[in-house]
Protein backbone atom coordinates (compact mmCIF):
# COMPACT_ATOMS: atom_id res chain seq x y z
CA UNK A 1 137.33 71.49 52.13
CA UNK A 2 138.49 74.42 54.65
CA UNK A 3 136.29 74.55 57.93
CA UNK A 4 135.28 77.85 57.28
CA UNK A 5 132.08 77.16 59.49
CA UNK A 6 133.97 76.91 62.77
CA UNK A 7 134.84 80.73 62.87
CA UNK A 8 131.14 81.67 61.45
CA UNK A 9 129.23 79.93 63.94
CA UNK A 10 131.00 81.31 66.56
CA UNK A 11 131.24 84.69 65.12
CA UNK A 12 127.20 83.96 64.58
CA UNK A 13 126.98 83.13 68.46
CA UNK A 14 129.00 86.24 69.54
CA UNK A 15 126.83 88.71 67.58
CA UNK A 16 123.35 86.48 68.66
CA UNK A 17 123.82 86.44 72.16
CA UNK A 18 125.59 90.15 72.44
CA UNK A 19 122.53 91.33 70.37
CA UNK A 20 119.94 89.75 72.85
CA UNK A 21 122.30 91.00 75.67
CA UNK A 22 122.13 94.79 74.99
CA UNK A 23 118.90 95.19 77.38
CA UNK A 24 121.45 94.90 80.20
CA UNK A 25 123.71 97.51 79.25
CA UNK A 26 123.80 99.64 82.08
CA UNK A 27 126.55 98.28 84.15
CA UNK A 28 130.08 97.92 83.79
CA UNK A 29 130.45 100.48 80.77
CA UNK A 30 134.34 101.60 79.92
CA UNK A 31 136.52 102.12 77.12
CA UNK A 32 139.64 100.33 77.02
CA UNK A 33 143.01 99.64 75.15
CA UNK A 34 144.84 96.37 74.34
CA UNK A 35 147.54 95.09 73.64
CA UNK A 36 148.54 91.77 72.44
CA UNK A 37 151.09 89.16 71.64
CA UNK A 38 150.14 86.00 69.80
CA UNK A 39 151.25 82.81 67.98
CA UNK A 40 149.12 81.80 64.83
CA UNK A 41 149.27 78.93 62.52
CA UNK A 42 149.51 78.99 58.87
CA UNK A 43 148.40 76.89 56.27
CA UNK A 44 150.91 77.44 53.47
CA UNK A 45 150.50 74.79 51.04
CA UNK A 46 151.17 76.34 47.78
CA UNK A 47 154.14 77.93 49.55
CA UNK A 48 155.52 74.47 50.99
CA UNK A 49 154.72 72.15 48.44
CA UNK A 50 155.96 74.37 45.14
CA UNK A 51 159.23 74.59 43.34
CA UNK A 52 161.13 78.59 42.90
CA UNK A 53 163.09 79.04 40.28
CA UNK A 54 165.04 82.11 41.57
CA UNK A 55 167.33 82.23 38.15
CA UNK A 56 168.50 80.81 34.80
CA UNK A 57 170.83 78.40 36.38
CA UNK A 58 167.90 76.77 38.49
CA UNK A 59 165.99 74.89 35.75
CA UNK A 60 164.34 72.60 38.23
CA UNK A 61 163.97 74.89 41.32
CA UNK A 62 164.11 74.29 44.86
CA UNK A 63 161.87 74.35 47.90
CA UNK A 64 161.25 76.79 50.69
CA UNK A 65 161.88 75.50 54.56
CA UNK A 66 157.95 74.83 55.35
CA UNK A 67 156.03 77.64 57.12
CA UNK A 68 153.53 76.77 59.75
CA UNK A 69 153.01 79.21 62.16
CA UNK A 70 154.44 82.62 63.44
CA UNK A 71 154.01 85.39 65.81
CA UNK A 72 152.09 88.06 66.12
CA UNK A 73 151.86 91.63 67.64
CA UNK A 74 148.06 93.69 67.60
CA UNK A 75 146.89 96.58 69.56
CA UNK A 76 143.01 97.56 69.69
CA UNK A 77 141.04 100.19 71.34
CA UNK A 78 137.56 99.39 72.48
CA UNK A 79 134.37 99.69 74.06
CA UNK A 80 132.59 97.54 76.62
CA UNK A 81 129.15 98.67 76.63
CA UNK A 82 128.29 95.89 79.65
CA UNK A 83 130.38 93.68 81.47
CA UNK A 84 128.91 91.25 79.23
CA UNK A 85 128.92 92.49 75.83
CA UNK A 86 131.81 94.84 74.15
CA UNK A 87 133.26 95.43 70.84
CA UNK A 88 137.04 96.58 69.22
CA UNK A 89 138.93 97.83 66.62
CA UNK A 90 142.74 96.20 65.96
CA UNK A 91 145.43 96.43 64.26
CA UNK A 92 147.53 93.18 64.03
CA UNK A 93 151.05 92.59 62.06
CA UNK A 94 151.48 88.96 61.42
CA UNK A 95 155.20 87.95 60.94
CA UNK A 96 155.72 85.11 58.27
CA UNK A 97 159.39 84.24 57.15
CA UNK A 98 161.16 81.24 55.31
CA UNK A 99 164.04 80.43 53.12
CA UNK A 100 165.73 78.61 50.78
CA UNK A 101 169.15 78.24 49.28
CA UNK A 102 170.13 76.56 45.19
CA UNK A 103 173.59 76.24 44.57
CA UNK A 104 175.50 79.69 46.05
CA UNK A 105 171.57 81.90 45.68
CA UNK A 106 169.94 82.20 48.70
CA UNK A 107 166.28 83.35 48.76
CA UNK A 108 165.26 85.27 52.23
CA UNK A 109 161.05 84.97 51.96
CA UNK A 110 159.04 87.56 53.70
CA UNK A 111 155.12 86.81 53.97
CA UNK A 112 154.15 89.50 56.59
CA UNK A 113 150.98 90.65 56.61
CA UNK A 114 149.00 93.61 58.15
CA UNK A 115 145.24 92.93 59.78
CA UNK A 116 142.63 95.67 60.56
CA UNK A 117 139.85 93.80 62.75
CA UNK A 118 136.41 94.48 63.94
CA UNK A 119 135.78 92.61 66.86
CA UNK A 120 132.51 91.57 69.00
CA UNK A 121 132.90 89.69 71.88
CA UNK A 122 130.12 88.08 74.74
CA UNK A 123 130.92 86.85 78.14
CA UNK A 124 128.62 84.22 78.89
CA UNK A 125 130.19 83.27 82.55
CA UNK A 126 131.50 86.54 84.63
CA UNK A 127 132.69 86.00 88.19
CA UNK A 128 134.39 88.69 90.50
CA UNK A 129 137.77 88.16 89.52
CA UNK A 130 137.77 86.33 85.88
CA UNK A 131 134.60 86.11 83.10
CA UNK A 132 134.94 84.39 79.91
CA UNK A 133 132.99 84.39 77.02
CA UNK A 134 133.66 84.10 73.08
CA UNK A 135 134.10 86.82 70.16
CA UNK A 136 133.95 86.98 66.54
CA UNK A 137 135.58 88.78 63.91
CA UNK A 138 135.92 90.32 60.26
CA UNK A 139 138.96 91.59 59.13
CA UNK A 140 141.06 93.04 55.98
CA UNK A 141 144.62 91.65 55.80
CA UNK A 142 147.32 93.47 53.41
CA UNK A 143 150.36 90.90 52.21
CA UNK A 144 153.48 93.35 52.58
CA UNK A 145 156.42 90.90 51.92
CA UNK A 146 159.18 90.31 50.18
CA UNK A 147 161.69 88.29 48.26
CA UNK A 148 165.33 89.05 48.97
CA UNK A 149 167.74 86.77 47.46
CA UNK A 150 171.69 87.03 48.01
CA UNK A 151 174.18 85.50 46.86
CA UNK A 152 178.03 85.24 48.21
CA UNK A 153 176.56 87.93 50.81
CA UNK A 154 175.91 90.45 47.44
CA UNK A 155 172.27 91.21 46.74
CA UNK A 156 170.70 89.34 43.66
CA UNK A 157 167.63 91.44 43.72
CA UNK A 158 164.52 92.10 46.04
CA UNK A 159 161.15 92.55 44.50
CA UNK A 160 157.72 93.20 47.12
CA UNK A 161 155.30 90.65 47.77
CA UNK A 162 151.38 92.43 47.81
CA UNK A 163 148.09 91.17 48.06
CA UNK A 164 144.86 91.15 49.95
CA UNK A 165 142.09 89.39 51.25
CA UNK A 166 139.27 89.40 53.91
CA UNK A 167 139.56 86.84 57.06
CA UNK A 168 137.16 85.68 59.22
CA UNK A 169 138.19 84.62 63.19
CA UNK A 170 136.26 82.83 66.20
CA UNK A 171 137.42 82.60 69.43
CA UNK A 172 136.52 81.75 72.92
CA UNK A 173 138.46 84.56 75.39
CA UNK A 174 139.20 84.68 78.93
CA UNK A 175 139.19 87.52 81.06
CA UNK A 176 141.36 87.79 84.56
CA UNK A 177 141.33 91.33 86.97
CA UNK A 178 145.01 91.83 87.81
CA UNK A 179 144.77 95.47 88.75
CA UNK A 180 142.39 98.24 89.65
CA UNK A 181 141.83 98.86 85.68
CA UNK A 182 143.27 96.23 83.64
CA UNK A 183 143.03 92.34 82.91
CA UNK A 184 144.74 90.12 81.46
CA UNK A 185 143.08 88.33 78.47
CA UNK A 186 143.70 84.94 76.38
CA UNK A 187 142.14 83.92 73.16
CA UNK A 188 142.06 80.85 71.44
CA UNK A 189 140.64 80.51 67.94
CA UNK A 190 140.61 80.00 64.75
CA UNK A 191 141.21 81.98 61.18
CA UNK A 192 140.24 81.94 57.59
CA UNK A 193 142.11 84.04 55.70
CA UNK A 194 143.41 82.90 51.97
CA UNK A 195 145.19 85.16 49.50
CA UNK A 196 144.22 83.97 46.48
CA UNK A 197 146.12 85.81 43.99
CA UNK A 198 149.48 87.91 45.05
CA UNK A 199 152.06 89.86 43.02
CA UNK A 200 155.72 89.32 43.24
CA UNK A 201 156.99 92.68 41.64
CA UNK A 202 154.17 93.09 39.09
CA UNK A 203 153.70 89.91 37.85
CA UNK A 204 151.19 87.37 39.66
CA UNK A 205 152.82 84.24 40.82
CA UNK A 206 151.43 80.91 39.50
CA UNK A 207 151.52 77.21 40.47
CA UNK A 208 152.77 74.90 37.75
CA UNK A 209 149.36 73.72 36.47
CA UNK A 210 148.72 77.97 35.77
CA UNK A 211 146.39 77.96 38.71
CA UNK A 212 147.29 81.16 40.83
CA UNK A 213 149.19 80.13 43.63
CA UNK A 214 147.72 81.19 47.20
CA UNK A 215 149.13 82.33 50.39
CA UNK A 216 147.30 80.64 53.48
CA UNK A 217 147.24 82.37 56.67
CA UNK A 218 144.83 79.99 57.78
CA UNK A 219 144.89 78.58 61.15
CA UNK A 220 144.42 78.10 64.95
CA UNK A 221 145.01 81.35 66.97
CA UNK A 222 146.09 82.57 69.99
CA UNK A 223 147.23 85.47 72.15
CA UNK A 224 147.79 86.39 75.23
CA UNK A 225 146.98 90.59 76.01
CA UNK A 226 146.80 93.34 78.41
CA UNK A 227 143.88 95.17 78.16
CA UNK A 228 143.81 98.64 80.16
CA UNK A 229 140.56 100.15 80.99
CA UNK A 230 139.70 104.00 80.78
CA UNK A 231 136.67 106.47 80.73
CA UNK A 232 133.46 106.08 81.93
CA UNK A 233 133.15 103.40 84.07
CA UNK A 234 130.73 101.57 87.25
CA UNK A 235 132.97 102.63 89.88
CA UNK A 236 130.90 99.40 91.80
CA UNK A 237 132.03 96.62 89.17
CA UNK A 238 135.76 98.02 88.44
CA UNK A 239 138.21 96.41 89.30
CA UNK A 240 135.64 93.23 89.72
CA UNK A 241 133.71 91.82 87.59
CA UNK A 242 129.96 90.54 88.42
C-alpha cells in the first residue's frame, strides 16, 4: 500500500497553519521568482520488472536498465503574503530515461514528464538570516516520452509515450538570505504521482496479466533553488527575515 498519507498530512498542516496565520499578514509582503534544480526518485515497477517485445524476432522480450530516480529543472513565480505564509505557481520538467538492447535492436526509453504545481508553504521557525517551515502541493503531470529504437545505428521506429495524472507533494523547506533580495531554498519531500494508463503510439500498453501497466513517478524529493524577490515589499524585514 503507497504512503499516500505522508504528503496529505503535511500538505493538510501547510494549508492549517497558513490559514490560521493570515491575521499576521502585514509584514514581509513580496512577490518573487524561483528557480530550481532537483533530484527525485521514481518508483517504476511495472517499468523495471516487465518484459518489451520491441519486434517479431523477440518472442520472449527483454528488460529495461531499472529507473529509480532522475533530475529535475522547475521555475515558479510567487507570492509571500507574510514572512510566514506564501504561495506559488511552477512549472517542473522531470527527466526519466532508460534502455535496453535484444540481439542488434536497441530501445532508447524516454519517460519525461511535465508538472504544473500549486504550491502553499508555512514557516513555522523564521530567524534573521534563515526560516524554515513546510509546504504542500497539488499538481497535473503530462507523460511526454518516447520510444526510439535503433538498430545498427538506423532507426527502427519511434512512437510517443502520453499520459496524465494528478500528484500530490509534502515537503519541509528551508529558507537562507544570501543577498539583499534573494535566498537560497532546499526542499525535501515526498511525491505521489502514478500514471495509471499511458499510450505508446495509440495503443495503451499492458502488463502480461492485461492489467494496464503504470508509470510511477513516485518518490522522495528534493531541490535545491534560488528564489529572487520583487515588488512590494517591508523595506524593514528585506533582506532579513524576523
Amino acid at each position: 500500500m503507497k504512503r499516500t498519507w505522508v504528503p496529505v498530512l503535511l500538505s493538510v498542516l501547510a494549508v492549517v497553519i497558513g490559514t490560521v496565520d493570515l491575521g499576521f499578514a502585514a509584514e514581509g509582503k513580496g512577490s518573487w521568482f524561483q528557480v530550481s534544480l532537483g533530484y527525485h526518485g521514481l518508483a517504476m515497477g511495472d517499468i523495471n520488472e516487465a518484459d518489451f517485445r520491441w519486434h517479431e524476432d523477440s518472442p520472449d522480450g527483454f528488460d529495461l536498465n531499472d529507473l529509480n530516480s532522475g533530475m529535475a529543472l522547475s521555475f515558479g513565480l510567487g507570492f509571500d503574503m507574510s514572512n510566514s505564509l506564501g504561495y506559488g505557481l511552477f512549472w517542473e520538467h522531470q527527466y526519466a530515461s532508460t534502455s535496453g538492447t535484444d540481439q542488434e535492436l536497441t530501445a532508447d526509453v524516454n519517460l519525461a514528464a511535465d508538472s504544473f504545481i500549486g504550491r502553499l508553504n508555512f514557516n513555522f521557525i523564521k530567524q534573521k538570516n534563515w526560516r524554515l517551515g513546510v509546504a504542500g502541493a497539488l499538481g497535473y503531470l503530462v507523460v511526454g516520452g518516447d520510444v526510439n529504437k535503433t538498430t545498427d545505428g538506423a532507426s527502427y521506429g519511434q512512437t510517443d509515450l502520453t499520459g496524465n495524472t494528478w500528484s500530490f507533494e509534502g515537503m519541509g523547506l528551508f529558507e537562507f538570505v544570501v543577498g539583499k533580495s534573494s535566498m537560497l531554498q532546499v526542499t525535501v519531500g515526498w511525491r505521489e504521482a502514478t500514471v495509471e494508463s499511458f499510450k505508446n503510439g495509440t495503443a495503451t500498453v499492458f502488463k502480461e496479466n492485461g492489467e494496464n501497466m503504470h508509470i510511477d513517478y513516485t518518490g522522495f524529493t528534493t531541490r535545491v533553488g534560488w528564489k529572487l524577490r520583487f515588488g512590494s515589499m517591508d523595506t524593514q524585514t528585506a533582506p532579513s527575515i524576523k
